[in-house]
N, C-alpha and C. Protein backbone atom coordinates (compact mmCIF):
# COMPACT_ATOMS: atom_id res chain seq x y z
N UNK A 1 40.79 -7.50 17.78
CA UNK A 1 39.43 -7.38 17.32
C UNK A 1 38.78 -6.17 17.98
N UNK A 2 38.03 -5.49 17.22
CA UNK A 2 37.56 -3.87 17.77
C UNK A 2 36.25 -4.37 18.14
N UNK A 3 35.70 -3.99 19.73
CA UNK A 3 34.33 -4.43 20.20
C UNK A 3 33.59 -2.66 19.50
N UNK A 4 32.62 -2.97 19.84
CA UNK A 4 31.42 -2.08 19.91
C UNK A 4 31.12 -1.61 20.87
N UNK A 5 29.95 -0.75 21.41
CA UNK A 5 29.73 -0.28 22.82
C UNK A 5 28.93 -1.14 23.48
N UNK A 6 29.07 -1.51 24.60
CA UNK A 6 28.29 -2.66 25.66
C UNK A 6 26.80 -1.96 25.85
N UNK A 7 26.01 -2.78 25.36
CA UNK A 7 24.43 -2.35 26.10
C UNK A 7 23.96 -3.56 26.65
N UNK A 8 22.88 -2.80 27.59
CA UNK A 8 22.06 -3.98 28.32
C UNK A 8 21.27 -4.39 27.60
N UNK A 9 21.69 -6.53 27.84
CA UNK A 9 20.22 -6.93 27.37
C UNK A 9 19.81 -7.80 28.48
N UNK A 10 20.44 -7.26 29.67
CA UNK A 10 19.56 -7.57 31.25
C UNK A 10 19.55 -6.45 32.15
N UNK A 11 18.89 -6.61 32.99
CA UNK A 11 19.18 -5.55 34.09
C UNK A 11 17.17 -4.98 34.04
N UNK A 12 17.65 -3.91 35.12
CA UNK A 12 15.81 -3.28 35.45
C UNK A 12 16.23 -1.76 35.08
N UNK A 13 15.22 -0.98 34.37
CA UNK A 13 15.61 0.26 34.51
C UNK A 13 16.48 1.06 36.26
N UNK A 14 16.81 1.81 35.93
CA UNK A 14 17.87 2.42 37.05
C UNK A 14 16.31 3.20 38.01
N UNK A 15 15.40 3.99 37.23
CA UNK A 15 14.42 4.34 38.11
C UNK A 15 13.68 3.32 38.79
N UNK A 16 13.06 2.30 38.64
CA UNK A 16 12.27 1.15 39.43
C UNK A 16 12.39 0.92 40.62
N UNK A 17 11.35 1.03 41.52
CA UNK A 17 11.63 0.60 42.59
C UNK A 17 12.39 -0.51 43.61
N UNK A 18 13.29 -1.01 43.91
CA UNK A 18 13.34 -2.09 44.30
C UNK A 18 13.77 -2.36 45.79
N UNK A 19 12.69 -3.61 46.00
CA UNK A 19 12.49 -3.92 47.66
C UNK A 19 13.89 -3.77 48.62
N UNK A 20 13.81 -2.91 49.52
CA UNK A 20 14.92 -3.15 50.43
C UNK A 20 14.70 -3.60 51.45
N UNK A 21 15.61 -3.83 52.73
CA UNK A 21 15.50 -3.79 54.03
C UNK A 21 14.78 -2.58 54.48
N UNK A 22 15.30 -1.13 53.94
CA UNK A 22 14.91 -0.23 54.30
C UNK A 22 13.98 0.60 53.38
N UNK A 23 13.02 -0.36 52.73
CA UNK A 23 11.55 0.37 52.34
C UNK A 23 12.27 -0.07 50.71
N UNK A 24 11.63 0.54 50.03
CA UNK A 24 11.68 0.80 48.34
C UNK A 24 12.62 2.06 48.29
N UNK A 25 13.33 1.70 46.76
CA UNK A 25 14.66 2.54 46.54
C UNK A 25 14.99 2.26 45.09
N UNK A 26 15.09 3.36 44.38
CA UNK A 26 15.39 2.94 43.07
C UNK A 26 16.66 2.44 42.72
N UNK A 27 16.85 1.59 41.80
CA UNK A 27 17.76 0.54 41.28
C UNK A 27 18.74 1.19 41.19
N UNK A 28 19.12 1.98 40.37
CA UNK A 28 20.11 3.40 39.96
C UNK A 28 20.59 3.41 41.45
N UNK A 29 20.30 3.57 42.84
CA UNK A 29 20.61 4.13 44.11
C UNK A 29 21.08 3.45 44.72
N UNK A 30 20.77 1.94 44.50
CA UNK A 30 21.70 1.00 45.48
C UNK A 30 23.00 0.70 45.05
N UNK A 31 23.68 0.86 46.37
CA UNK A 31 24.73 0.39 46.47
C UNK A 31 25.39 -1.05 47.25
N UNK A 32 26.46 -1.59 47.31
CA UNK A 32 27.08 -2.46 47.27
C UNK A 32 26.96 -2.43 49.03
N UNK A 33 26.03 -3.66 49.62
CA UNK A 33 26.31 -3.85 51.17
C UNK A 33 24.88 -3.85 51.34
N UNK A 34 23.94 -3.32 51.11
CA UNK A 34 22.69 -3.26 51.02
C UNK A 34 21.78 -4.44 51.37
N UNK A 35 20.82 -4.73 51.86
CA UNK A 35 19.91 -5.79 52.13
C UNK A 35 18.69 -5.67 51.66
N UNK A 36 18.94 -6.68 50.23
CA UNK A 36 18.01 -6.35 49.30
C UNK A 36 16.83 -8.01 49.37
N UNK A 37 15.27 -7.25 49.29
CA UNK A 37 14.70 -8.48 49.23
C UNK A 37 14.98 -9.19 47.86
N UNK A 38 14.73 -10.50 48.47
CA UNK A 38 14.35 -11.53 47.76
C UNK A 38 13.35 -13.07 47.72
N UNK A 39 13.26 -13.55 46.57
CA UNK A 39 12.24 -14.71 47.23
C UNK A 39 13.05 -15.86 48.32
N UNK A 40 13.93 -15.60 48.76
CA UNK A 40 15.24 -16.06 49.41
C UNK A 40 14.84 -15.95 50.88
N UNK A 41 14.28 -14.76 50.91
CA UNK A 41 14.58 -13.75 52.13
C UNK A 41 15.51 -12.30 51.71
N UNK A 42 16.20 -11.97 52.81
CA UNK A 42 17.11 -10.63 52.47
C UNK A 42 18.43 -11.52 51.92
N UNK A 43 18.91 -10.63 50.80
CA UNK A 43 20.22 -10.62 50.69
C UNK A 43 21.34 -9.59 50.53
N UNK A 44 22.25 -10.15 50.89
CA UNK A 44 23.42 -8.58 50.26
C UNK A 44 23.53 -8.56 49.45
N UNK A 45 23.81 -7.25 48.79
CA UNK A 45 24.06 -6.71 47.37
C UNK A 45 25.63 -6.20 47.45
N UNK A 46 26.35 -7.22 46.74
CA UNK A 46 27.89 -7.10 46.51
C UNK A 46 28.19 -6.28 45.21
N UNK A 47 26.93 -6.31 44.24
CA UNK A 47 27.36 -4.94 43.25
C UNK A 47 26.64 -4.73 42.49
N UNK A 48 26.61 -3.29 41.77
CA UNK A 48 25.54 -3.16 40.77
C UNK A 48 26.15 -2.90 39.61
N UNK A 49 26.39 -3.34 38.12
CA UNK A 49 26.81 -2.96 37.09
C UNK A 49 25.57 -1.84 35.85
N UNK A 50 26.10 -0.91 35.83
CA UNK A 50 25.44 -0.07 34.89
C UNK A 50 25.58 0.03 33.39
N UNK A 51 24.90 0.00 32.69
CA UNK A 51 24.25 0.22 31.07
C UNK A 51 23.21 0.52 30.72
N UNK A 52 23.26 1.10 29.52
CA UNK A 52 22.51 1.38 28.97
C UNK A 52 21.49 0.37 27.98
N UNK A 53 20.32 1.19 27.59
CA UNK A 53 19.28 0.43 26.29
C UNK A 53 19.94 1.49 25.21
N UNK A 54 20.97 1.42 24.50
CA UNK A 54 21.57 1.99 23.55
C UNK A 54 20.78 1.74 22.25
N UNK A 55 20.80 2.98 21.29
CA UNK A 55 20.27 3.67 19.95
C UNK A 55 20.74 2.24 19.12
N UNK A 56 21.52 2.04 19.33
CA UNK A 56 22.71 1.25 18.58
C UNK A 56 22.39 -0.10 18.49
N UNK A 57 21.77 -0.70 19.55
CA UNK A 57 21.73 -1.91 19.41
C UNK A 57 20.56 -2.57 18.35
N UNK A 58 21.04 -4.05 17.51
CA UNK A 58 20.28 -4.53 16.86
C UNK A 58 18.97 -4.93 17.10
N UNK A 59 18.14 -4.70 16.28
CA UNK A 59 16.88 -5.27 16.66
C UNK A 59 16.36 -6.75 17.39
N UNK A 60 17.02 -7.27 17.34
CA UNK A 60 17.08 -8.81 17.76
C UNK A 60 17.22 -8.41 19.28
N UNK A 61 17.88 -7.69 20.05
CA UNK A 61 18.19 -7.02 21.22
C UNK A 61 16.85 -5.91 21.75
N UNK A 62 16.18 -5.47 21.27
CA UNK A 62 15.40 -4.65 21.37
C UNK A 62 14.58 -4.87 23.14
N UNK A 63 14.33 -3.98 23.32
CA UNK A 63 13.76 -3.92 24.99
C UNK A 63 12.42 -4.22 24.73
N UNK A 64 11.49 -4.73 25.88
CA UNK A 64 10.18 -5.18 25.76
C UNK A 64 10.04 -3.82 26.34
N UNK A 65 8.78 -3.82 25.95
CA UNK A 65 7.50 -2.10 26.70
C UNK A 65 6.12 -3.38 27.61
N UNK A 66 6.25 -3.75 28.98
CA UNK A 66 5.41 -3.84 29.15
C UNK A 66 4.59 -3.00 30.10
N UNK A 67 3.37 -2.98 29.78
CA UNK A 67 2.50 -2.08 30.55
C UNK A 67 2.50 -2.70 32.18
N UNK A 68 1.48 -1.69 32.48
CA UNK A 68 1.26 -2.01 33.71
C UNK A 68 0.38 -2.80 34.01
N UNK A 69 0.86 -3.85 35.21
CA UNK A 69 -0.63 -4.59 35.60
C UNK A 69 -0.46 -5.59 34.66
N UNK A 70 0.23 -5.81 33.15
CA UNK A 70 0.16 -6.88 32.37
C UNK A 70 0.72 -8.24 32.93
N UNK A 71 1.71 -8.30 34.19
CA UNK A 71 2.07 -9.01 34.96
C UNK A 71 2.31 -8.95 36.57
N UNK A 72 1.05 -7.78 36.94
CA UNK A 72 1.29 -7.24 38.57
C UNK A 72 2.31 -6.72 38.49
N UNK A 73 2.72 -6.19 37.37
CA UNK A 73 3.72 -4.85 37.33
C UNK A 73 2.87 -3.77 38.01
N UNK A 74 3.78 -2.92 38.90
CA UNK A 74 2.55 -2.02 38.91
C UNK A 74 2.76 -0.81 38.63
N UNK A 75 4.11 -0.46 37.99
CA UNK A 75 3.60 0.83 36.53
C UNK A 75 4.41 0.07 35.61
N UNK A 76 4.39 1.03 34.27
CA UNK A 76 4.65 0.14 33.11
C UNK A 76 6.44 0.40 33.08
N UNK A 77 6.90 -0.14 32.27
CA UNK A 77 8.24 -0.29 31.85
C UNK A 77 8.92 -0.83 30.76
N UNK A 78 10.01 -0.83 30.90
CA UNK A 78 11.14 -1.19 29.85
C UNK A 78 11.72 -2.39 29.86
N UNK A 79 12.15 -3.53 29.56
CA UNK A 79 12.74 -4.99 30.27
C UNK A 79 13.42 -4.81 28.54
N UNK A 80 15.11 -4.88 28.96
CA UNK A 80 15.78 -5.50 28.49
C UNK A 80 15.54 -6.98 28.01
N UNK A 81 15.90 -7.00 26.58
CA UNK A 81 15.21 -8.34 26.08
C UNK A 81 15.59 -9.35 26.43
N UNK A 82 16.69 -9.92 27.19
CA UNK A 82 17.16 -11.04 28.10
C UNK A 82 16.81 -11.01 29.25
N UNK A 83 16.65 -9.99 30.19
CA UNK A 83 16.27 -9.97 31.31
C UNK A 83 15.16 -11.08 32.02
N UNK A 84 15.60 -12.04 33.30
CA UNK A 84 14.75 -13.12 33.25
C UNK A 84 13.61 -12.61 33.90
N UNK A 85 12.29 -13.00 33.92
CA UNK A 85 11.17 -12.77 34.87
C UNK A 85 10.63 -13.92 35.22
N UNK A 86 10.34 -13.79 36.47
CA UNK A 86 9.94 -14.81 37.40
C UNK A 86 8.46 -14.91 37.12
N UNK A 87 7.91 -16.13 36.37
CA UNK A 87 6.62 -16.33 36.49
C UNK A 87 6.07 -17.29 36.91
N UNK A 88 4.95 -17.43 37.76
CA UNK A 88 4.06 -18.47 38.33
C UNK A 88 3.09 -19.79 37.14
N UNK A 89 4.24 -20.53 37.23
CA UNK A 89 3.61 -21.45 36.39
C UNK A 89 3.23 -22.99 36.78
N UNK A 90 1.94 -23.64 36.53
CA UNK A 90 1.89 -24.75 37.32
C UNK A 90 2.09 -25.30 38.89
N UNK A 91 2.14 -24.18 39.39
CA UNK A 91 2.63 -24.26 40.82
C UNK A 91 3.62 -23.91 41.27
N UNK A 92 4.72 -23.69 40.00
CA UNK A 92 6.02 -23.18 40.80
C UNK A 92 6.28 -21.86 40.01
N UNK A 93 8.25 -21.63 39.83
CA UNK A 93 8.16 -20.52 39.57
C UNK A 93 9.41 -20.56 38.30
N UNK A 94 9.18 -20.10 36.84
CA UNK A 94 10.18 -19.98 36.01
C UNK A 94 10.51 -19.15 36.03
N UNK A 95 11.68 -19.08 35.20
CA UNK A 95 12.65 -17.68 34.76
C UNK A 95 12.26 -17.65 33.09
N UNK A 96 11.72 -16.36 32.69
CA UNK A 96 11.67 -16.72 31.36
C UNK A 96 12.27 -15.23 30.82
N UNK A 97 13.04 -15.04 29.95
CA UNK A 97 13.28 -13.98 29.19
C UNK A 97 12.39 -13.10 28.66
N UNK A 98 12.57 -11.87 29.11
CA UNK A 98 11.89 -10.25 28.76
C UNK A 98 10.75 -10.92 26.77
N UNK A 99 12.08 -11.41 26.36
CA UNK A 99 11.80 -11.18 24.70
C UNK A 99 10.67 -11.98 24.76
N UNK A 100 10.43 -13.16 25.56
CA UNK A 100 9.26 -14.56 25.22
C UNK A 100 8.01 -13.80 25.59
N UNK A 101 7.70 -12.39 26.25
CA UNK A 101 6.27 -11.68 26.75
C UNK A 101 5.96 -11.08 25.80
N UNK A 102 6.43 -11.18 24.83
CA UNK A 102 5.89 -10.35 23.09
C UNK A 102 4.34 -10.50 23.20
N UNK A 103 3.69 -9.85 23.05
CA UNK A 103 2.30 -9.48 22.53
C UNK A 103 1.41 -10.60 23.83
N UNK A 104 1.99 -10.29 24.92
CA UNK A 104 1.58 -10.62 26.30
C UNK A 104 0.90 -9.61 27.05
N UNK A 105 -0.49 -9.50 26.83
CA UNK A 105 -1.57 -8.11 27.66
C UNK A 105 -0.98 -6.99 26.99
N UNK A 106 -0.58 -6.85 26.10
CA UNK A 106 -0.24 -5.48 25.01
C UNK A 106 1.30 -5.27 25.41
N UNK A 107 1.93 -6.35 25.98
CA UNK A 107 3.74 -6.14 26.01
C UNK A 107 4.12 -5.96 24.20
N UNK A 108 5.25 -5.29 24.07
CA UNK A 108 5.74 -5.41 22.51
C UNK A 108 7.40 -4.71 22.44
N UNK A 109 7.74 -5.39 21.61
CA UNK A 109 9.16 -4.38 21.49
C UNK A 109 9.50 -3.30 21.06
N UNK A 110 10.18 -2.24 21.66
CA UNK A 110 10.59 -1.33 21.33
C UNK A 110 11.55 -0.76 21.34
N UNK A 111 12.28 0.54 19.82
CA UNK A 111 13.25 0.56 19.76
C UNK A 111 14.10 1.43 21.20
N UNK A 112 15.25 1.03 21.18
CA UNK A 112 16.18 1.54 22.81
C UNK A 112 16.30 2.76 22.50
N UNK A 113 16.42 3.51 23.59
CA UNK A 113 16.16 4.56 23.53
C UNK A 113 17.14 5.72 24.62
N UNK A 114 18.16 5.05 25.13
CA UNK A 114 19.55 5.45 25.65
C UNK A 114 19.27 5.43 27.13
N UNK A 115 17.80 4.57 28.10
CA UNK A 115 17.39 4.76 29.57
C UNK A 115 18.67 4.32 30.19
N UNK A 116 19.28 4.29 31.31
CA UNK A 116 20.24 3.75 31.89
C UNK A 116 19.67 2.16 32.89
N UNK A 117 19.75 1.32 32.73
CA UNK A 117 19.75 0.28 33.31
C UNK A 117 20.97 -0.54 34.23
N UNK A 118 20.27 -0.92 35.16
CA UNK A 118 21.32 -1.76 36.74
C UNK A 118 21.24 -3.15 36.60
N UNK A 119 22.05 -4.04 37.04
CA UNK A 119 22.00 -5.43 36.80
C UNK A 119 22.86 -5.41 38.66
N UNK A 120 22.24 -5.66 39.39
CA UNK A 120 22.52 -6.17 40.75
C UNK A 120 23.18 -7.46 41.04
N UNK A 121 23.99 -7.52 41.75
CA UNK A 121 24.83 -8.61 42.14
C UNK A 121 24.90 -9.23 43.22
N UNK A 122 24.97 -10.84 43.75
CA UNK A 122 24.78 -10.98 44.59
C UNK A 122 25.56 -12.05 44.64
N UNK A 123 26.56 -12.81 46.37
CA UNK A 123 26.83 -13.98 46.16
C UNK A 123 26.35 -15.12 45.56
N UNK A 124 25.79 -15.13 45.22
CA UNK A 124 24.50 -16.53 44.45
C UNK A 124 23.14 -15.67 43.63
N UNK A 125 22.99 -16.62 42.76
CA UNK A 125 21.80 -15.59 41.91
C UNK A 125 20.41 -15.44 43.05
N UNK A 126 19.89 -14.48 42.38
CA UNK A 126 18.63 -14.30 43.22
C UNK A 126 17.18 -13.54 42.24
N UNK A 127 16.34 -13.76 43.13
CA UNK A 127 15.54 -13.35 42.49
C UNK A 127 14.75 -12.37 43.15
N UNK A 128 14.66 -10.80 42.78
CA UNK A 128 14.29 -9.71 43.79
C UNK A 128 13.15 -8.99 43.28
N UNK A 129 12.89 -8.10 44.08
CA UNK A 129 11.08 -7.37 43.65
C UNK A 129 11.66 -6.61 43.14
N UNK A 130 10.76 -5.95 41.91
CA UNK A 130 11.05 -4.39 41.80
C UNK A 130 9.58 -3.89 41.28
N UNK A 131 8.99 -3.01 41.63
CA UNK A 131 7.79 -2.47 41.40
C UNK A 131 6.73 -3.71 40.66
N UNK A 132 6.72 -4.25 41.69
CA UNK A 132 5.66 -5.26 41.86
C UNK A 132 5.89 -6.60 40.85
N UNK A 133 7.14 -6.35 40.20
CA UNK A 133 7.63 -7.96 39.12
C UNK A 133 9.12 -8.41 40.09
N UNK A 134 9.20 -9.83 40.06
CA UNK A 134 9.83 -10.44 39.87
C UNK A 134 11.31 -11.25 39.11
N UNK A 135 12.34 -10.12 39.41
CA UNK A 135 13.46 -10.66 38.12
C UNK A 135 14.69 -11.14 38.54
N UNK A 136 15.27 -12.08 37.69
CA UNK A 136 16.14 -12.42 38.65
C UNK A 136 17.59 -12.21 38.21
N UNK A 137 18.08 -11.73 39.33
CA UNK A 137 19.57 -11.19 39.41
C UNK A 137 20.86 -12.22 39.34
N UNK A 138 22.34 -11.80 38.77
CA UNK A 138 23.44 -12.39 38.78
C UNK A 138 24.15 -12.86 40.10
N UNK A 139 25.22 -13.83 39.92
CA UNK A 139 25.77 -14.07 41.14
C UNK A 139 26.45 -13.38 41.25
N UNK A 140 27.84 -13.63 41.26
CA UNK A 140 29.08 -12.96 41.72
C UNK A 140 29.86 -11.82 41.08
N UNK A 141 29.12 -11.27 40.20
CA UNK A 141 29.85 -9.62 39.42
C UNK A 141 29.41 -10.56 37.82
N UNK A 142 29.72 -8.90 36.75
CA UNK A 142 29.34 -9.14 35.85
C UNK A 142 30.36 -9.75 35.22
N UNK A 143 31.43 -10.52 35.76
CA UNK A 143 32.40 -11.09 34.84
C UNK A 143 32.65 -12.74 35.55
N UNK A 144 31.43 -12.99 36.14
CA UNK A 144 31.60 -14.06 36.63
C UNK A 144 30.83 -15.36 35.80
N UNK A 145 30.44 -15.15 34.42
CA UNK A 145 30.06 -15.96 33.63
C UNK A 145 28.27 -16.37 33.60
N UNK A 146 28.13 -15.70 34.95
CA UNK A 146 26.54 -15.66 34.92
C UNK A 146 25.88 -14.95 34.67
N UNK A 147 24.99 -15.41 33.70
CA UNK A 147 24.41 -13.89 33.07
C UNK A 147 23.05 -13.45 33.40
N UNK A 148 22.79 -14.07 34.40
CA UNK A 148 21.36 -14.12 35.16
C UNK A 148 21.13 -15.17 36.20
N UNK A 149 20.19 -15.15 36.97
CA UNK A 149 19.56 -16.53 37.82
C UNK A 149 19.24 -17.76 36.81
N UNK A 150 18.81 -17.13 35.50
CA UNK A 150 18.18 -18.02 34.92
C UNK A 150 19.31 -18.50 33.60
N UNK A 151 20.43 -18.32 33.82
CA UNK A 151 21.29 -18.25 33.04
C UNK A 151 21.17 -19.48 32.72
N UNK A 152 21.10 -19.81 31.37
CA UNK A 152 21.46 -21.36 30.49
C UNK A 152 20.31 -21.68 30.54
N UNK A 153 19.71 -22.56 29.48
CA UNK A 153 18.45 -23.04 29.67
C UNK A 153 18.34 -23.99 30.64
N UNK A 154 17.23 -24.68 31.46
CA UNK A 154 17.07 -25.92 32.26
C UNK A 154 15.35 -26.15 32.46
N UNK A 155 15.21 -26.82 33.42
CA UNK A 155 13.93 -26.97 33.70
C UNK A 155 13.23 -25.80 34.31
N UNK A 156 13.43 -24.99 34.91
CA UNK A 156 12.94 -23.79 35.46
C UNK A 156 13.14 -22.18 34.74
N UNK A 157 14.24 -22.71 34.06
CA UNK A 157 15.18 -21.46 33.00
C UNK A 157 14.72 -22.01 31.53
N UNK A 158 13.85 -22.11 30.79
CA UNK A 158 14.01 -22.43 29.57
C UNK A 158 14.65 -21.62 28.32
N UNK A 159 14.78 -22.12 27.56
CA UNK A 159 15.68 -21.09 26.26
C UNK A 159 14.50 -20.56 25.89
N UNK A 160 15.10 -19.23 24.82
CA UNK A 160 14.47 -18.70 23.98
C UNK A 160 12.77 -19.56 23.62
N UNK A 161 13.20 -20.08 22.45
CA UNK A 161 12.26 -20.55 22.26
C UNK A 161 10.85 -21.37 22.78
N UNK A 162 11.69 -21.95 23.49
CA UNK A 162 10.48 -22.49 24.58
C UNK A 162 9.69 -21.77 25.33
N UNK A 163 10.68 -20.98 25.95
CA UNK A 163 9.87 -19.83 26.67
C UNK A 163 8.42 -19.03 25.83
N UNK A 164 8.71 -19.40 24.37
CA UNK A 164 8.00 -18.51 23.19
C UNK A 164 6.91 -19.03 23.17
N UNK A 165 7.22 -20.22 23.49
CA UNK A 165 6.19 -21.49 23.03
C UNK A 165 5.17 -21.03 24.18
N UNK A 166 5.73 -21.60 26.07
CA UNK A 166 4.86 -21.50 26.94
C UNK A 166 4.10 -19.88 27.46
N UNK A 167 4.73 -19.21 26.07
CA UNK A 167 3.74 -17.81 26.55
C UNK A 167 2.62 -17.67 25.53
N UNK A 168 3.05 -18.28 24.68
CA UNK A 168 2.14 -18.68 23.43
C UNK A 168 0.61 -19.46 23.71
N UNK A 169 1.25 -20.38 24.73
CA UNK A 169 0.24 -21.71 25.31
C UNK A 169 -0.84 -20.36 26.40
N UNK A 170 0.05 -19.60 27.37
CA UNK A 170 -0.29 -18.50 28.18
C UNK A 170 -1.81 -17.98 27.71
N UNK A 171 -0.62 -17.14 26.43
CA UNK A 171 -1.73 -15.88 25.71
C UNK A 171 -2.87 -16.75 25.24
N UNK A 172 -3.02 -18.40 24.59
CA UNK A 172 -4.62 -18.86 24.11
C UNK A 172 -5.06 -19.57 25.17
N UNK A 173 -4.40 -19.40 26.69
CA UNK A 173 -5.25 -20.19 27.62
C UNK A 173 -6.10 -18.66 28.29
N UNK A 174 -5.23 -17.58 28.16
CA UNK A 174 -6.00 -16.25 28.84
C UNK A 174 -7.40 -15.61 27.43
N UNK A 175 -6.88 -16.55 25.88
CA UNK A 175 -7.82 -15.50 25.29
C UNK A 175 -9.28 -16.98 25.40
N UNK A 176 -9.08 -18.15 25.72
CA UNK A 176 -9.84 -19.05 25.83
C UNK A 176 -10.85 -18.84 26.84
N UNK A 177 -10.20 -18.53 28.17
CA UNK A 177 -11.25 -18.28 29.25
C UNK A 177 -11.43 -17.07 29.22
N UNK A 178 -11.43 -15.85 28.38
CA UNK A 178 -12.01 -14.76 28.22
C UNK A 178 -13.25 -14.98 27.16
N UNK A 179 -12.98 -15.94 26.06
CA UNK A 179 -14.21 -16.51 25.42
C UNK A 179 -15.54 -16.83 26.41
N UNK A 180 -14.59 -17.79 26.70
CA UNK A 180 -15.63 -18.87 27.75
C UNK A 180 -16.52 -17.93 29.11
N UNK A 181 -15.90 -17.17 29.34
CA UNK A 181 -16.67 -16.27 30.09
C UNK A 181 -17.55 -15.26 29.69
N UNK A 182 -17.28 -14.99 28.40
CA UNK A 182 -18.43 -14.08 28.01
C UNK A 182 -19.54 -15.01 26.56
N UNK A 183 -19.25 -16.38 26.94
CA UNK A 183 -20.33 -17.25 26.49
C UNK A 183 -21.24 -17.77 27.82
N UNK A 184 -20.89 -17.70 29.21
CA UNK A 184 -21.30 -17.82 29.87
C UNK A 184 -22.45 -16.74 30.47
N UNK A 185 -21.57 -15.63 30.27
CA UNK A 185 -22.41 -14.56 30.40
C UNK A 185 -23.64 -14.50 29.37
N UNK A 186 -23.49 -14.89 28.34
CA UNK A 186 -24.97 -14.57 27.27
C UNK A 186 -25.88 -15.65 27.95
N UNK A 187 -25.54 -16.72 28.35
CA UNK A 187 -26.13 -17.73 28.82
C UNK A 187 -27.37 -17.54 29.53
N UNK A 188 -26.57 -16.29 30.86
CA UNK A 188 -27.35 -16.31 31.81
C UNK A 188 -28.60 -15.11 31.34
């Protein structure tokens, strides 16, 4: 059977900052041995696999564009449409896929465009900074069946769809108390 060319539909762009032991360092730069933060604490970084956001790939695959600040990002970017992000929900913390932030503070998809993207590796999944978001990384190499922290749906990892749902619930609880606050304001 003849494959196609491999693109990322996880990983952080290769430019992004991400937290080290030794200060901030773009993704693209780390290498394998490294003491990379996490919500863990430090961990080692046993490897980084590289790809691309390829021309090629189907739309269903398409990379999110979110801005900055739309999630304490703090410049804007590219997220591979699987890529998990760590969000603060109810008190704790999910993994939800790049694709479920669609039309999240002006996030939207856009077509790939050949950036080079890193997917970091670690004995056990993790979840690490990179310019001010939250994403979470593979365990043991890219052929170790895990395709993220948040790999498979569960209670903290939800699938696709759900994830669609609780950003859905998100976006009319943020456009509700933006109502409600500027009915308050005429008030006064």
């Amino acid at each position: 059977m003849e494959r196609g060319p491999a693109y990322a539909v996880e990983g952080v762009e290769a430019g992004l900052p991400v937290a080290t032991a030794r200060g901030w360092r773009a993704a693209g730069a780390l290498r394998a041995g490294e003491a990379i933060v996490t919500l863990g604490g430090l961990a080692v970084l046993r490897g980084v696999a590289r790809s691309c956001l390829g021309a090629g790939m189907e739309p269903a695959f398409w990379p999110l564009a979110l801005p900055a600040g739309a999630l304490g990002n703090a410049v804007g970017m590219i997220l591979p449409a699987d890529q998990r992000i760590a969000l603060g929900l109810d008190g704790g913390v999910m993994l939800l896929p790049a694709r479920a932030l669609e039309h999240w503070r002006g996030a939207g998809r856009v077509a790939p465009d050949g950036r080079a993207v890193v997917r970091l590796w670690f004995d056990r999944p993790q979840v690490v900074v990179a310019a001010g978001l939250h994403f979470a990384s593979g365990g043991t190499g890219p052929d170790s069946g895990e395709a993220g922290a948040g790999a498979g749906a569960g209670p903290l990892s939800p699938g696709v769809p759900e994830a669609r749902e609780i950003m859905a619930l998100r976006i009319a609880l943020d456009a509700g108390r933006g109502l409600a606050q500027a009915a308050l304001a005429k008030r006064r």
